[in-house]
C-alpha atoms as a PDB file:
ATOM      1  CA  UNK A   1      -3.165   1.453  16.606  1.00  0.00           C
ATOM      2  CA  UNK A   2      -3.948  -1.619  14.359  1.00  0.00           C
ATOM      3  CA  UNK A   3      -1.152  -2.182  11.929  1.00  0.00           C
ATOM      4  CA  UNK A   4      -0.708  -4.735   9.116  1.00  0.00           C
ATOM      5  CA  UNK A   5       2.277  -5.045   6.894  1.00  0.00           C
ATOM      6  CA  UNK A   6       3.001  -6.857   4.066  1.00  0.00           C
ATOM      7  CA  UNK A   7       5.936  -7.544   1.745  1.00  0.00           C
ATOM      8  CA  UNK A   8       4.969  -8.071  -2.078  1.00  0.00           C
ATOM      9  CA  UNK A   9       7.616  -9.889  -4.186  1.00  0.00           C
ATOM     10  CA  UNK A  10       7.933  -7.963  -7.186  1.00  0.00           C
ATOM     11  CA  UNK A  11      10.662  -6.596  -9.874  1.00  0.00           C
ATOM     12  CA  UNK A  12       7.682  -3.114 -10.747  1.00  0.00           C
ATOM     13  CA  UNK A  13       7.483  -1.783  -6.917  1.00  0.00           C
ATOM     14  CA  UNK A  14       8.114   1.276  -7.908  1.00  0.00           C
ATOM     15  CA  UNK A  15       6.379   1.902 -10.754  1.00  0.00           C
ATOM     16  CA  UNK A  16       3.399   0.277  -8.009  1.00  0.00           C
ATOM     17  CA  UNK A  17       4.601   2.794  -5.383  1.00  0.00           C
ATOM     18  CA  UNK A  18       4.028   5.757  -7.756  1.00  0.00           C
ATOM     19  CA  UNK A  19       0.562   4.824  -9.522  1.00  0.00           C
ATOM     20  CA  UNK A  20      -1.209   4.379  -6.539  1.00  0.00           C
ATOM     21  CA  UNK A  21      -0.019   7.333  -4.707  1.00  0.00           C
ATOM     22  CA  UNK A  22      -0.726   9.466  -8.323  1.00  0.00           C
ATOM     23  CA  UNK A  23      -4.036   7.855  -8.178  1.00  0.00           C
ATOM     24  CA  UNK A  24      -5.381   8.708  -4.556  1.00  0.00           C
ATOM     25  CA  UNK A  25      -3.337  12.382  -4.849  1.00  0.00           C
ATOM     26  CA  UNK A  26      -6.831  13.847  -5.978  1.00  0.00           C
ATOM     27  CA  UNK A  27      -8.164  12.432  -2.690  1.00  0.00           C
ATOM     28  CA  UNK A  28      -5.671  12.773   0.041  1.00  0.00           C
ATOM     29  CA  UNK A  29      -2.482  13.946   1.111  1.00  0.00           C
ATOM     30  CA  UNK A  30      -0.160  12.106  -0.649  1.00  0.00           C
ATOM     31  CA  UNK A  31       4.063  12.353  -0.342  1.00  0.00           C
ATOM     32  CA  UNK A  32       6.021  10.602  -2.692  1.00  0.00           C
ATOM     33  CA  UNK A  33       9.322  10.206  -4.428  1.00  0.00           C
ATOM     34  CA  UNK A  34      10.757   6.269  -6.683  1.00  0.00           C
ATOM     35  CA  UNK A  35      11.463   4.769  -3.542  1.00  0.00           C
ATOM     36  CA  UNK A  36       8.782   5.896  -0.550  1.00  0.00           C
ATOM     37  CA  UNK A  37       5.079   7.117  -0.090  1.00  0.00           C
ATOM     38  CA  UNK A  38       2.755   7.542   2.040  1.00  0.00           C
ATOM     39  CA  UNK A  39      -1.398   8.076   1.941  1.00  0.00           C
ATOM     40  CA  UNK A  40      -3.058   9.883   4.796  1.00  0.00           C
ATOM     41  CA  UNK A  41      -6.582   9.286   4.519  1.00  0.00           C
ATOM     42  CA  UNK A  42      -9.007  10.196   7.556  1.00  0.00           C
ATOM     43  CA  UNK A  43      -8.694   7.208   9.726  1.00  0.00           C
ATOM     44  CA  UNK A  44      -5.693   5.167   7.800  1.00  0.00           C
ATOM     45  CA  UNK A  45      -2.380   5.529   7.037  1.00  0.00           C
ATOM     46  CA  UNK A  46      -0.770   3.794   3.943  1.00  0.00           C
ATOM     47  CA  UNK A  47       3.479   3.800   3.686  1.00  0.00           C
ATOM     48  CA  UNK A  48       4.821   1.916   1.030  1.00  0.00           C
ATOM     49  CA  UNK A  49       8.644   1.135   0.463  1.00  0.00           C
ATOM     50  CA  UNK A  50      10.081   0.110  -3.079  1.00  0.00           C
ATOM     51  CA  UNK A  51      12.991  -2.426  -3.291  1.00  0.00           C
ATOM     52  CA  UNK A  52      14.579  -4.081  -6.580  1.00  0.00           C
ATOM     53  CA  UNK A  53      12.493  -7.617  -5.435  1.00  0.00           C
ATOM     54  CA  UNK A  54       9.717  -6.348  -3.340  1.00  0.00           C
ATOM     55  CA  UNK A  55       7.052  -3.335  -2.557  1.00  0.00           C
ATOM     56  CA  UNK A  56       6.737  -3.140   1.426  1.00  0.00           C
ATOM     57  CA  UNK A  57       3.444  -1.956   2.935  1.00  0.00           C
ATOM     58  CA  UNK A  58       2.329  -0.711   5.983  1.00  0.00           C
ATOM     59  CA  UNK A  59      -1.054  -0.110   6.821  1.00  0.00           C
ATOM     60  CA  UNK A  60      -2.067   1.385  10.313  1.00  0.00           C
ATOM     61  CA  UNK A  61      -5.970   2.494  11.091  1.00  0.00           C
ATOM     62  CA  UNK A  62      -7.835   3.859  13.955  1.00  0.00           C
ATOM     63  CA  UNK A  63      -9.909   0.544  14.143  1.00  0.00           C
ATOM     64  CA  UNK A  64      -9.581  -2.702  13.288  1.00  0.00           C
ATOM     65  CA  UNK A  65     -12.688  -2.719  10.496  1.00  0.00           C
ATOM     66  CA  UNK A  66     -10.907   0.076   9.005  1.00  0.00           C
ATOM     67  CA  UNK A  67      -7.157  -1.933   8.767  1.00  0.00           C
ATOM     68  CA  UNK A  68      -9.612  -5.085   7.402  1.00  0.00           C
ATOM     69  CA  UNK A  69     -10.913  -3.560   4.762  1.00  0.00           C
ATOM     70  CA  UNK A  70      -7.533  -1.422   4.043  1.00  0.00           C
ATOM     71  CA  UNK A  71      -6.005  -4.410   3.265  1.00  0.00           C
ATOM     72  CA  UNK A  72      -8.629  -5.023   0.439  1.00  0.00           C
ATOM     73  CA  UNK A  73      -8.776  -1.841  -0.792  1.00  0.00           C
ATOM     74  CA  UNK A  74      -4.770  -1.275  -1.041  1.00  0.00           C
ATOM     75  CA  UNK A  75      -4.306  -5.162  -2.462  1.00  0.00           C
ATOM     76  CA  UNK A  76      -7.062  -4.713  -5.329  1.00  0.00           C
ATOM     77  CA  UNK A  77      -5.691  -1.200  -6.377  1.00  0.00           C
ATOM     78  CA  UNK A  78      -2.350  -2.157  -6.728  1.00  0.00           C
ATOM     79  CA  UNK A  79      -3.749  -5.350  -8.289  1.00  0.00           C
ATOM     80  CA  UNK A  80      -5.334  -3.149 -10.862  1.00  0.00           C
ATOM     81  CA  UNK A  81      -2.110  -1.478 -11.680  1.00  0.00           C
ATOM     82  CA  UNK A  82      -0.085  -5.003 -12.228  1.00  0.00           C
ATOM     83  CA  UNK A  83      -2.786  -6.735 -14.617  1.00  0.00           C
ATOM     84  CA  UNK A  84      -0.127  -8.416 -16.198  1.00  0.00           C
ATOM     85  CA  UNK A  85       1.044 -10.327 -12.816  1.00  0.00           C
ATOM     86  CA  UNK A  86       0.176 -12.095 -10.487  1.00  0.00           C
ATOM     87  CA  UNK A  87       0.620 -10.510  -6.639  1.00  0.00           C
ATOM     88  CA  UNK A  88       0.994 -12.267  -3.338  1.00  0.00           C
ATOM     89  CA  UNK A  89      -0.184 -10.074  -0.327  1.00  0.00           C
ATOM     90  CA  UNK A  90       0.680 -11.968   2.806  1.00  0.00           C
ATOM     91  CA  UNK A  91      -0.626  -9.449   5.222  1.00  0.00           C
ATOM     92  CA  UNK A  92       1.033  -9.656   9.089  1.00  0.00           C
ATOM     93  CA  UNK A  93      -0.785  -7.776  11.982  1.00  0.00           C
ATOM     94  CA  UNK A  94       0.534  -5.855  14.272  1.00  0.00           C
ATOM     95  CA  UNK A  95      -1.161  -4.285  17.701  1.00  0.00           C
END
């Protein structure tokens, strides 16, 4: 399955992790604790790691027009949630 990962340099990762799996919660099945989540949506999975310097994410979706526009939709949410700085997603595919 398409996968794309990408490591986002940042000292709020967790605080990240959390409001975006709070936010789609209402939506999908959602699992998480400070440190990990994951998002199962229909036809994409979103895991997300927090570190002290960096959130990790790892998108993987049935199709590749679904992992393309995953990687928008996952970037400009968390984008959302950091208004007050400036996020790099450099997004690596795998598969």
């Amino acid at each position: 399955m398409p996968t794309a990962r990408a490591v986002v340099p940042t000292t709020h990762a967790s605080r990240y992790l959390q409001q975006l799996c709070k936010h789609w919660s209402h939506k999908f099945v959602v699992t998480f604790d400070p440190q990990e989540g994951t998002i199962d949506m229909s036809s994409a999975r979103v895991s997300l790691l927090a570190g002290d310097d960096r959130l990790e994410i790892a998108v993987v979706a049935d199709e590749t027009e679904t992992l393309d526009r995953m990687e928008g939709v996952v970037a400009d949410h968390i984008r959302r949630f950091a208004f007050r700085e400036e996020l790099t997603f450099d997004w690596k595919r795998e598969g």
